[in-house]
PDB file of N, CA and C in Angstrom:
ATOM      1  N   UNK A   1     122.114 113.447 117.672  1.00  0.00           N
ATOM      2  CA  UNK A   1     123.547 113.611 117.440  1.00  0.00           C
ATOM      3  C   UNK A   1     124.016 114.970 117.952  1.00  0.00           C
ATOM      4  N   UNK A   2     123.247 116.021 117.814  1.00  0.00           N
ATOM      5  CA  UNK A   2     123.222 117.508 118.150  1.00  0.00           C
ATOM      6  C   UNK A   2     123.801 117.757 120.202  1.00  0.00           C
ATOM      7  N   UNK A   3     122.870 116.929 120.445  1.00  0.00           N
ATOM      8  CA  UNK A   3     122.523 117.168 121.673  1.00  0.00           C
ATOM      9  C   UNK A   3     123.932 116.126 122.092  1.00  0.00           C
ATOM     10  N   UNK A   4     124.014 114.971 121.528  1.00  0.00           N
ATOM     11  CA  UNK A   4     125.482 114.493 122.500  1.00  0.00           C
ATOM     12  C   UNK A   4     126.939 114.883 121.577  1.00  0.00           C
ATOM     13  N   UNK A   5     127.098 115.612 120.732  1.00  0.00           N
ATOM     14  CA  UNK A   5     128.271 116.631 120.293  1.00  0.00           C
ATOM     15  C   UNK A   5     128.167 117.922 121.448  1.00  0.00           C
ATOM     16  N   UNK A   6     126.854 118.238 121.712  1.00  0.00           N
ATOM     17  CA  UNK A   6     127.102 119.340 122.736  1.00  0.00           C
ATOM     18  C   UNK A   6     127.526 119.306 123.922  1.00  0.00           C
ATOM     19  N   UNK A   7     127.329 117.881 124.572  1.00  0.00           N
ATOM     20  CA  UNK A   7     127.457 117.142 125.554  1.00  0.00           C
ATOM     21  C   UNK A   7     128.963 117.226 125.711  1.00  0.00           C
ATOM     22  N   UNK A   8     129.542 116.328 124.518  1.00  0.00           N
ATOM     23  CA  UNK A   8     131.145 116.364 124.544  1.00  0.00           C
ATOM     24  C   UNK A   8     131.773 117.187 124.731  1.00  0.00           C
ATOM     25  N   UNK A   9     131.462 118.570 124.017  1.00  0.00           N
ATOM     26  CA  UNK A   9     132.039 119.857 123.777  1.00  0.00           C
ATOM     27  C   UNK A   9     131.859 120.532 125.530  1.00  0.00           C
ATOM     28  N   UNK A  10     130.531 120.492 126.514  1.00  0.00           N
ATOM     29  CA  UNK A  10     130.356 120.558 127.150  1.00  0.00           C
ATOM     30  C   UNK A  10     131.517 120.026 128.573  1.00  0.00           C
ATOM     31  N   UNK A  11     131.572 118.441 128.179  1.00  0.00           N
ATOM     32  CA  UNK A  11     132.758 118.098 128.850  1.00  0.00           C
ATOM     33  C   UNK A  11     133.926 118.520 128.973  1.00  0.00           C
ATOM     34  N   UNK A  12     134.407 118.675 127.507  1.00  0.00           N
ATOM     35  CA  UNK A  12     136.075 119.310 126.923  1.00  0.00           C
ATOM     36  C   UNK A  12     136.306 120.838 128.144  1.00  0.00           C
ATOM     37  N   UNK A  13     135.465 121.234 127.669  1.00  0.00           N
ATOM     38  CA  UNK A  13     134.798 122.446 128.308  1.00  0.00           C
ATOM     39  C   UNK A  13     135.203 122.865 129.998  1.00  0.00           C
ATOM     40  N   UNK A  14     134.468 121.647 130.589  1.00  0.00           N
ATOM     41  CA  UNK A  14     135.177 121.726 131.864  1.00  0.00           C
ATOM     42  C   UNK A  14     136.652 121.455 131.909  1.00  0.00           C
ATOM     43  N   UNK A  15     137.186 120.175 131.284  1.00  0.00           N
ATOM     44  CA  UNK A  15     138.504 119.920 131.532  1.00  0.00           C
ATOM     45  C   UNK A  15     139.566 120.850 131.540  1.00  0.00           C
ATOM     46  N   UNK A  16     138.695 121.832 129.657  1.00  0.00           N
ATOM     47  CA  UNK A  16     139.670 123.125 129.604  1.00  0.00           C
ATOM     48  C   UNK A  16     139.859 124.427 131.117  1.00  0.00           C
ATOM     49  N   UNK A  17     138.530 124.166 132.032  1.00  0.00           N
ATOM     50  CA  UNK A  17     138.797 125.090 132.482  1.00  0.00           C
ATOM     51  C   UNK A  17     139.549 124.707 133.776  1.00  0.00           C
ATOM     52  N   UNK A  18     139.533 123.569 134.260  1.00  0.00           N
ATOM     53  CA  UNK A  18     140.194 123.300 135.121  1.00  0.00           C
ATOM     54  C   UNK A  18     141.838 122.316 134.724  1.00  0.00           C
ATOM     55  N   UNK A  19     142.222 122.824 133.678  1.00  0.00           N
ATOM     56  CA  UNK A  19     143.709 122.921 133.095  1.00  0.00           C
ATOM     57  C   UNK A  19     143.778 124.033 133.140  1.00  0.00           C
ATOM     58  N   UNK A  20     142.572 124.763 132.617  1.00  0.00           N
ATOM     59  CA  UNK A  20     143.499 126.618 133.032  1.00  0.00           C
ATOM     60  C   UNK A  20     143.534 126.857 134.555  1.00  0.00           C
ATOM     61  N   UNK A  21     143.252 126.709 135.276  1.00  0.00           N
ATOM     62  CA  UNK A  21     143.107 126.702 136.680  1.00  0.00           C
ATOM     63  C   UNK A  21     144.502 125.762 137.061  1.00  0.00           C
ATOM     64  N   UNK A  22     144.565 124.873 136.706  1.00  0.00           N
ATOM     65  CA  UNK A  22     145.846 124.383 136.984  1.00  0.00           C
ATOM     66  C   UNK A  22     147.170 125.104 136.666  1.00  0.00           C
ATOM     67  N   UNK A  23     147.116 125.534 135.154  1.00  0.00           N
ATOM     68  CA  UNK A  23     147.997 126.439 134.579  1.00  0.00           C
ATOM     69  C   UNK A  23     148.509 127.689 135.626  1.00  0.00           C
ATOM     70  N   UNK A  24     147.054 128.320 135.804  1.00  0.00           N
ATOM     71  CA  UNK A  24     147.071 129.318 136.469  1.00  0.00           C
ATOM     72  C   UNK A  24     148.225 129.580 137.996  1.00  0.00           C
ATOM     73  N   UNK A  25     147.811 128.325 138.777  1.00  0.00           N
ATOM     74  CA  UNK A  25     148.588 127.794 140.231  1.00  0.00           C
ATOM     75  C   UNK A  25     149.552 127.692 139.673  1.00  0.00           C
ATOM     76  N   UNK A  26     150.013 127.009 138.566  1.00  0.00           N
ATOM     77  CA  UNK A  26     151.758 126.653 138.371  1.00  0.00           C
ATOM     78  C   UNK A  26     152.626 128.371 138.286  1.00  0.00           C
ATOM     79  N   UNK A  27     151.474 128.625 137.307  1.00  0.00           N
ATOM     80  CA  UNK A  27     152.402 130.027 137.217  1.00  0.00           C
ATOM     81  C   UNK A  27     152.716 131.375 138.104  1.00  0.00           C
ATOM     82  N   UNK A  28     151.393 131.218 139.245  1.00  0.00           N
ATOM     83  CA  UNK A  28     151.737 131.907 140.392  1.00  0.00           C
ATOM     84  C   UNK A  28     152.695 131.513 141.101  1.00  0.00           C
ATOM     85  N   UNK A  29     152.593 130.104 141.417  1.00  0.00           N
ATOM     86  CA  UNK A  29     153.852 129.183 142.026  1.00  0.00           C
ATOM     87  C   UNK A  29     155.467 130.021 141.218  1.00  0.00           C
ATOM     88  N   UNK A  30     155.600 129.616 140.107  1.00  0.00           N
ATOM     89  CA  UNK A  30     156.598 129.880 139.556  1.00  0.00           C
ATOM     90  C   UNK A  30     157.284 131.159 139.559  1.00  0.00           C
ATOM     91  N   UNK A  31     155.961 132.362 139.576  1.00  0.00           N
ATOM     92  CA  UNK A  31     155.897 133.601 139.893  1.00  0.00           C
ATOM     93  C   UNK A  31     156.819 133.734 141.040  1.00  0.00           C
ATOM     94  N   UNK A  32     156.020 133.252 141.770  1.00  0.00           N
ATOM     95  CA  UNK A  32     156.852 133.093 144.000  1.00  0.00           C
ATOM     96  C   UNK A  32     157.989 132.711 143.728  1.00  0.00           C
ATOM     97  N   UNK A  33     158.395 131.547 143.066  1.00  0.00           N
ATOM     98  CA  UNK A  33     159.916 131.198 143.269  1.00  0.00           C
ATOM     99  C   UNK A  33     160.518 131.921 142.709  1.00  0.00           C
ATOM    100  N   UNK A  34     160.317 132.502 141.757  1.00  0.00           N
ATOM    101  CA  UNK A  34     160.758 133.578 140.652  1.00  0.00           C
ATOM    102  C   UNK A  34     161.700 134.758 141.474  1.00  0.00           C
ATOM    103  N   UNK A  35     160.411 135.399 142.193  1.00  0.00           N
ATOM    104  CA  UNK A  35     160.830 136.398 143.443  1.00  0.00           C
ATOM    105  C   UNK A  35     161.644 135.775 144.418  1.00  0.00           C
ATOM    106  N   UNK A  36     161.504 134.829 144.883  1.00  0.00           N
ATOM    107  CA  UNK A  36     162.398 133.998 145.806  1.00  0.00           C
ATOM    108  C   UNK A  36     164.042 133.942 145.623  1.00  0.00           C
ATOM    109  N   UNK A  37     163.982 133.791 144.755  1.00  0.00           N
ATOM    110  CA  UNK A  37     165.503 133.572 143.773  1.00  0.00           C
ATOM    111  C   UNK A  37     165.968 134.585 143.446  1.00  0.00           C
ATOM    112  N   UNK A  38     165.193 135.836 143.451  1.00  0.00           N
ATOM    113  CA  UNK A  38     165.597 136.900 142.867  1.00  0.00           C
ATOM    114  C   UNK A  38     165.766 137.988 144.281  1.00  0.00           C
ATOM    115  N   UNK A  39     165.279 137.589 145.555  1.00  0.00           N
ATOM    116  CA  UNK A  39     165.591 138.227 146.578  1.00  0.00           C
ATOM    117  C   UNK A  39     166.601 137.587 146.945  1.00  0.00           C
ATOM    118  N   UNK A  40     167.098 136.254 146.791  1.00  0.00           N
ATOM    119  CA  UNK A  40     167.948 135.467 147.379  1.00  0.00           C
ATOM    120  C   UNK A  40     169.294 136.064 146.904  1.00  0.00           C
ATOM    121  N   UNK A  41     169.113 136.428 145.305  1.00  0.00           N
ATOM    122  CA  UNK A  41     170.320 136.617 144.654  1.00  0.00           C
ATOM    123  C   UNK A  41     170.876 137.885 144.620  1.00  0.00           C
ATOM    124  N   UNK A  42     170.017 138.759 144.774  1.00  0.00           N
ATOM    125  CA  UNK A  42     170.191 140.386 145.898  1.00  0.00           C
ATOM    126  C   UNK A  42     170.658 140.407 146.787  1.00  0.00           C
ATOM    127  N   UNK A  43     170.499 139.947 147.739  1.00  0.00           N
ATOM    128  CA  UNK A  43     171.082 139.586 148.695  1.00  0.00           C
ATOM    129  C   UNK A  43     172.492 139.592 149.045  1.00  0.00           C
ATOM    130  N   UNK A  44     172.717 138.528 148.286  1.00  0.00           N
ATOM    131  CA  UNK A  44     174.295 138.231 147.901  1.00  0.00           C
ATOM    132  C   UNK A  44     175.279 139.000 147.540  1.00  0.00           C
TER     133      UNK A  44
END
Protein backbone atom coordinates (compact mmCIF):
# COMPACT_ATOMS: atom_id res chain seq x y z
CA UNK A 1 0.00 0.00 0.00
CA UNK A 2 3.16 2.20 1.00
CA UNK A 3 4.86 1.83 -2.16
CA UNK A 4 1.65 2.60 -4.54
CA UNK A 5 0.51 5.86 -2.24
CA UNK A 6 4.10 6.86 -3.11
CA UNK A 7 3.61 6.10 -6.58
CA UNK A 8 0.47 8.41 -6.70
CA UNK A 9 1.99 11.16 -4.77
CA UNK A 10 4.92 10.63 -7.19
CA UNK A 11 2.56 11.20 -10.16
CA UNK A 12 0.59 14.33 -8.58
CA UNK A 13 4.08 15.39 -8.31
CA UNK A 14 4.91 15.64 -11.86
CA UNK A 15 1.57 17.11 -12.92
CA UNK A 16 2.23 19.77 -10.12
CA UNK A 17 5.33 20.60 -11.74
CA UNK A 18 4.43 20.89 -15.09
CA UNK A 19 1.22 23.19 -14.10
CA UNK A 20 3.84 25.28 -12.52
CA UNK A 21 5.70 25.42 -15.67
CA UNK A 22 2.64 26.18 -17.40
CA UNK A 23 1.73 28.87 -14.83
CA UNK A 24 5.06 30.10 -15.18
CA UNK A 25 4.75 30.77 -19.45
CA UNK A 26 1.30 32.36 -18.85
CA UNK A 27 2.72 34.80 -16.58
CA UNK A 28 5.76 35.77 -18.54
CA UNK A 29 3.37 35.94 -21.51
CA UNK A 30 1.15 38.25 -19.54
CA UNK A 31 4.25 40.01 -18.20
CA UNK A 32 5.11 40.89 -22.27
CA UNK A 33 1.70 42.06 -22.96
CA UNK A 34 1.69 43.89 -19.82
CA UNK A 35 4.78 45.97 -21.19
CA UNK A 36 3.24 45.99 -24.58
CA UNK A 37 0.24 47.95 -23.52
CA UNK A 38 2.06 49.95 -21.38
CA UNK A 39 4.57 51.16 -24.17
CA UNK A 40 1.65 51.41 -26.45
CA UNK A 41 -0.15 53.68 -24.00
CA UNK A 42 3.04 56.01 -23.57
CA UNK A 43 3.17 56.53 -26.56
CA UNK A 44 0.01 58.14 -27.01
Amino acid sequence: MGYGNWGYSSMMGGIGTFGFLTWLVILIDLTLVGIWLWQQVTKK
